[in-house]
N, C-alpha and C. Protein backbone atom coordinates (compact mmCIF):
# COMPACT_ATOMS: atom_id res chain seq x y z
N UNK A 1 -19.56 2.15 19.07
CA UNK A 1 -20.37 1.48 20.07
C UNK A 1 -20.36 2.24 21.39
N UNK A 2 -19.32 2.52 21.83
CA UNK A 2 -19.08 2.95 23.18
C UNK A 2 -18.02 4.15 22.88
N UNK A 3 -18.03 5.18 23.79
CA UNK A 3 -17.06 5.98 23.95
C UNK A 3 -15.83 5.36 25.29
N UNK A 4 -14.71 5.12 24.60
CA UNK A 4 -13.40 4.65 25.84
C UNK A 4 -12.86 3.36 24.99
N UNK A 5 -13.93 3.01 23.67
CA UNK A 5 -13.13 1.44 23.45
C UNK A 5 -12.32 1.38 22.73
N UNK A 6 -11.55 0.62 22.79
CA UNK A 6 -10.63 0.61 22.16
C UNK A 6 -10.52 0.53 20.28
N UNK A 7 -11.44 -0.28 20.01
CA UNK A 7 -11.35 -0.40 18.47
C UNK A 7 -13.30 -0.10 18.55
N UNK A 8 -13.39 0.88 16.98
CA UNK A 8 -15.23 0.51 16.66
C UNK A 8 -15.34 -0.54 16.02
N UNK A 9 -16.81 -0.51 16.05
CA UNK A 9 -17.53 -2.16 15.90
C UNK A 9 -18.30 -1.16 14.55
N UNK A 10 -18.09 -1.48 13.35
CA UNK A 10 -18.94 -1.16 12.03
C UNK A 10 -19.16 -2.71 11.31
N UNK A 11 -20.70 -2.60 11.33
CA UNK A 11 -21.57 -3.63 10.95
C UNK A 11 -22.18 -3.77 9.67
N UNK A 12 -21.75 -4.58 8.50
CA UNK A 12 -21.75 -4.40 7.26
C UNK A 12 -23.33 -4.82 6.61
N UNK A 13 -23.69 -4.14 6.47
CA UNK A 13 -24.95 -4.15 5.51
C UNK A 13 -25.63 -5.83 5.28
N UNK A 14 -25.12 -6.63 4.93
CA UNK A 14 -25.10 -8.02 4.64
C UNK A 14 -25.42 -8.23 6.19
N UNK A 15 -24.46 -8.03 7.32
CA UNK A 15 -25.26 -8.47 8.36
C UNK A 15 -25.98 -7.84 9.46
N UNK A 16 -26.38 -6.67 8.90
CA UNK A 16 -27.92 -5.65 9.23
C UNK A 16 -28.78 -7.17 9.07
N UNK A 17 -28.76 -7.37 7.56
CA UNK A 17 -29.85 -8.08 7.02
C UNK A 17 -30.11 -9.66 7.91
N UNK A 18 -28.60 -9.87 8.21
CA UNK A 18 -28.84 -10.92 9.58
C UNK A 18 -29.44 -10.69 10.67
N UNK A 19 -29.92 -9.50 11.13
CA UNK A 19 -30.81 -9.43 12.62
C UNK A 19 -31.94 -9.67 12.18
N UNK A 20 -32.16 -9.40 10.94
CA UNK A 20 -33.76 -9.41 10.96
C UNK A 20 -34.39 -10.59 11.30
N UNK A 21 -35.29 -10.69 11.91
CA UNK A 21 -35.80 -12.03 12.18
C UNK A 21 -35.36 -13.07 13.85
N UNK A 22 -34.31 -12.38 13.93
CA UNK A 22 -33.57 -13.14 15.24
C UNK A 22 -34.49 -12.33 16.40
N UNK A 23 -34.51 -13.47 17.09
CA UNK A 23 -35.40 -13.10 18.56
C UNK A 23 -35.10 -12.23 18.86
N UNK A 24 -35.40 -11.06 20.20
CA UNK A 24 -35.23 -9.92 20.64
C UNK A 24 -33.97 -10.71 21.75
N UNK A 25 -33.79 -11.23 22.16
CA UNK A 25 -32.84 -11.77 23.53
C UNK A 25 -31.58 -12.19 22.84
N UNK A 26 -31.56 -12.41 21.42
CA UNK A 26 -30.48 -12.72 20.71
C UNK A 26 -30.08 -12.04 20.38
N UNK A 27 -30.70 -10.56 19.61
CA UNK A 27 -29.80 -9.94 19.48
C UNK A 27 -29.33 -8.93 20.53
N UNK A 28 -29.80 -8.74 21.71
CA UNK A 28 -29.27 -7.77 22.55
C UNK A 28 -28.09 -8.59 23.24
N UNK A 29 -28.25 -10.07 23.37
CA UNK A 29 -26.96 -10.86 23.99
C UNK A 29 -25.58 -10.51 22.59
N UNK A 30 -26.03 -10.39 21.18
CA UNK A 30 -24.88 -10.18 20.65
C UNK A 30 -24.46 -9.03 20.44
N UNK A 31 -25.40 -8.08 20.95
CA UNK A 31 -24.97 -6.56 20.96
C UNK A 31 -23.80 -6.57 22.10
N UNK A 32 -24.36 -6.97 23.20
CA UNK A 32 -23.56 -7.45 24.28
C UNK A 32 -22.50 -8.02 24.19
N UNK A 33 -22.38 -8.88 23.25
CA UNK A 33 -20.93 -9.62 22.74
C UNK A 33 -20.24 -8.74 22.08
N UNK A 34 -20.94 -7.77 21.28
CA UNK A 34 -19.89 -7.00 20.52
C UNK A 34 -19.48 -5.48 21.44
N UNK A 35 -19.98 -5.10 22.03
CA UNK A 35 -19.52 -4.45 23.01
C UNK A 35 -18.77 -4.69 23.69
N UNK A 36 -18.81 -6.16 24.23
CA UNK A 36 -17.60 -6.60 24.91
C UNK A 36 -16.11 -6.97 23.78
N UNK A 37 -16.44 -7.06 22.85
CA UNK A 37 -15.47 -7.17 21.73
C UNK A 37 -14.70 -5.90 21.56
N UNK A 38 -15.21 -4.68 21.50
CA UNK A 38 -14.79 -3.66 21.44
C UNK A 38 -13.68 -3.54 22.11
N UNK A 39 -13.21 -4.27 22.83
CA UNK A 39 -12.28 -3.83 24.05
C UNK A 39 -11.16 -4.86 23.92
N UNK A 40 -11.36 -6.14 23.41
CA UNK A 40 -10.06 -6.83 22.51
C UNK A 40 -10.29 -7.90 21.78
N UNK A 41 -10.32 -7.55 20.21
CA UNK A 41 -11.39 -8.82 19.38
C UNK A 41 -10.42 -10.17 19.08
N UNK A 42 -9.89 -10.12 19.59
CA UNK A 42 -8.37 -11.32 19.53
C UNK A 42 -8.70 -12.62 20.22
N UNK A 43 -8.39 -13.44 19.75
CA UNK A 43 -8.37 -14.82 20.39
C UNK A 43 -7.52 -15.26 21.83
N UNK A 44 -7.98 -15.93 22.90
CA UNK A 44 -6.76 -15.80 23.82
C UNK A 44 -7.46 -14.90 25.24
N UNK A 45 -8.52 -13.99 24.89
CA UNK A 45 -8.80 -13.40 25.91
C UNK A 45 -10.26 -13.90 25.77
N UNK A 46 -10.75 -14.63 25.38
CA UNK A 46 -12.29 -14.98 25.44
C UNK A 46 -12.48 -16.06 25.24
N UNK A 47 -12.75 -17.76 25.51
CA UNK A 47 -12.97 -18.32 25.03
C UNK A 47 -13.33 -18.41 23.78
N UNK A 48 -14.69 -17.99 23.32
CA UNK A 48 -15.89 -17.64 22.40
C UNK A 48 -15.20 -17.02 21.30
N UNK A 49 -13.96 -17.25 21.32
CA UNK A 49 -13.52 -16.30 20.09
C UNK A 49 -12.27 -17.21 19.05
N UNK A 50 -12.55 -17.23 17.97
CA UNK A 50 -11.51 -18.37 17.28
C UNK A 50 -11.20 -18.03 16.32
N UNK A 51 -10.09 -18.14 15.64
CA UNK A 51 -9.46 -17.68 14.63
C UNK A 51 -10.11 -18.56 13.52
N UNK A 52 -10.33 -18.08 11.92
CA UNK A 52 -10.87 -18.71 11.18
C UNK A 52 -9.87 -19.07 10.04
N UNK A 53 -9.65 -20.18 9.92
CA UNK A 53 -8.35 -20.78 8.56
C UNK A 53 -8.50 -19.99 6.92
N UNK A 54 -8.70 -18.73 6.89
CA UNK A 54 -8.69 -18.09 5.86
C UNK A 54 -7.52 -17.61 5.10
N UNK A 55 -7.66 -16.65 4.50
CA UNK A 55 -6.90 -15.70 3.69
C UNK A 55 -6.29 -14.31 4.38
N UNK A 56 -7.16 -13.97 4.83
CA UNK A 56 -7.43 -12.91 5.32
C UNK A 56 -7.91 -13.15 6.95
N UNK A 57 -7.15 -12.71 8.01
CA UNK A 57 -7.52 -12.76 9.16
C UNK A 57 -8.76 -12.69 9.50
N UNK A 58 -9.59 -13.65 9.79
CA UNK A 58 -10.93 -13.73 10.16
C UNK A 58 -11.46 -14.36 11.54
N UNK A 59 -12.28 -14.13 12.25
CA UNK A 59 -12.55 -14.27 13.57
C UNK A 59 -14.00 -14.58 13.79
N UNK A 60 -14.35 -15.41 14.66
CA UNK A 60 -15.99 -15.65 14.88
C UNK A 60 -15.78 -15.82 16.10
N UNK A 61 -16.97 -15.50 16.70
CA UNK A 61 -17.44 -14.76 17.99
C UNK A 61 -18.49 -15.73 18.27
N UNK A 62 -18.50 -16.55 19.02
CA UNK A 62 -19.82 -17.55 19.29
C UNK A 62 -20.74 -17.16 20.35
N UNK A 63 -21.42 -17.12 20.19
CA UNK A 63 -23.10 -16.37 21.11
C UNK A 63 -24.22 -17.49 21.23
N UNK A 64 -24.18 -18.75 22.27
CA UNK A 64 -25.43 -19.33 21.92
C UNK A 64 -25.52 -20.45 20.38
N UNK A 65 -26.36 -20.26 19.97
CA UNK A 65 -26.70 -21.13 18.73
C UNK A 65 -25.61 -19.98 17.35
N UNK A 66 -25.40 -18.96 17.92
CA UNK A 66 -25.21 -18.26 16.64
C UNK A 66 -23.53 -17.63 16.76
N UNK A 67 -22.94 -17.65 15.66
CA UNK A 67 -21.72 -16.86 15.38
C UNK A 67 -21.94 -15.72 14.39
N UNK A 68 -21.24 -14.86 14.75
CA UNK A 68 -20.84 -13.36 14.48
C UNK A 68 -18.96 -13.34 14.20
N UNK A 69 -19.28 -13.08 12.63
CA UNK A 69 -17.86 -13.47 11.55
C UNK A 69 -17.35 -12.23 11.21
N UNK A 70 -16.11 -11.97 11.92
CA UNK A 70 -15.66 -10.55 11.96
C UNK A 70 -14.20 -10.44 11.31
N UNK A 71 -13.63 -9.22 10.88
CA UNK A 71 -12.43 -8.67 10.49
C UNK A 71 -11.90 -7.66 11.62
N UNK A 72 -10.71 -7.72 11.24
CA UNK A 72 -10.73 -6.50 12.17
C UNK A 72 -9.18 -5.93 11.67
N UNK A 73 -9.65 -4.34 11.05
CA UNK A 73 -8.41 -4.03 10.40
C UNK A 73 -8.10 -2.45 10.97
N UNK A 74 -6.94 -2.51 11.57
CA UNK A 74 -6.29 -0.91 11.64
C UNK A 74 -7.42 -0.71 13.45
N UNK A 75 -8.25 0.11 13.43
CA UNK A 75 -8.55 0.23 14.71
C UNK A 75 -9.96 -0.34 14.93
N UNK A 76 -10.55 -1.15 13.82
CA UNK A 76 -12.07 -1.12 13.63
C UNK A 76 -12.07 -3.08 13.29
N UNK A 77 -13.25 -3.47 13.72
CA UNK A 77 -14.11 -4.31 13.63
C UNK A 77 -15.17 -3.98 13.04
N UNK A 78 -15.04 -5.44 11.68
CA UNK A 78 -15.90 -5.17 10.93
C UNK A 78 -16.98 -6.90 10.66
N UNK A 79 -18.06 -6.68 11.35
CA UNK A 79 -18.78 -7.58 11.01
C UNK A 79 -19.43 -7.67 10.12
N UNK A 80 -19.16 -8.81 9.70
CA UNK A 80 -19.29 -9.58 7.99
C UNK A 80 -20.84 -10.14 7.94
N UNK A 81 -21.07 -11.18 9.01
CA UNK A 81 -22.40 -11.98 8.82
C UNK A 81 -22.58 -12.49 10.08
N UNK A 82 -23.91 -12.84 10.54
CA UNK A 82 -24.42 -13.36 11.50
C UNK A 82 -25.09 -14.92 11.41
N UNK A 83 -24.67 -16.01 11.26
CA UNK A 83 -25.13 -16.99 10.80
C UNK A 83 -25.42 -18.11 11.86
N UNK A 84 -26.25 -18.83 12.22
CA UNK A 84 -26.93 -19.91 12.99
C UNK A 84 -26.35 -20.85 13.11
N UNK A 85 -25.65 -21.58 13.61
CA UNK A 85 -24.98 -23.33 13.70
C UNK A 85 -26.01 -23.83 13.36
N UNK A 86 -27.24 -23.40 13.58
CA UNK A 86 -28.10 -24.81 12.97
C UNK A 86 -28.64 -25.20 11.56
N UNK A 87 -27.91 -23.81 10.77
CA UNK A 87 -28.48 -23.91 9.65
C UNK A 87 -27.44 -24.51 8.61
């Protein structure tokens, strides 16, 4: 994403297929979110950010109407899916 951040942001195919269709202001606010993620994807320093009761350490990132469902292993963030609260 950025050169200086701390961990990259790699965006998994499955949720490429989630921008499609989302307004232009939505996704540059969650580009924006994940840029700002880059720099510490952990719970504790962001409101907007919550640990998910899984298996596997999982994290969602709330933006508006929409969450962004992330991993984050070794130095990288890996977003899983982009999905709507309203749906």
């Amino acid at each position: 994403m950025q050169s200086g951040s701390k961990f990259t942001v790699v965006i998994a195919k499955s949720a490429r297929k989630d921008f499609e269709g989302l307004p232009q202001n939505i996704v540059e606010r969650i580009f924006a979110g994940l840029q700002r993620l880059s720099t510490n994807p952990f719970p504790g320093t962001w409101k907007a950010i919550r640990r998910l009761r899984l298996k596997e350490p999982t994290y969602r990132l709330r933006i508006s109407d929409y969450r962004v469902i992330y991993r984050v292993q070794e130095r990288k963030i890996f977003v899983l899916k982009i999905v709507s609260k309203k749906t």
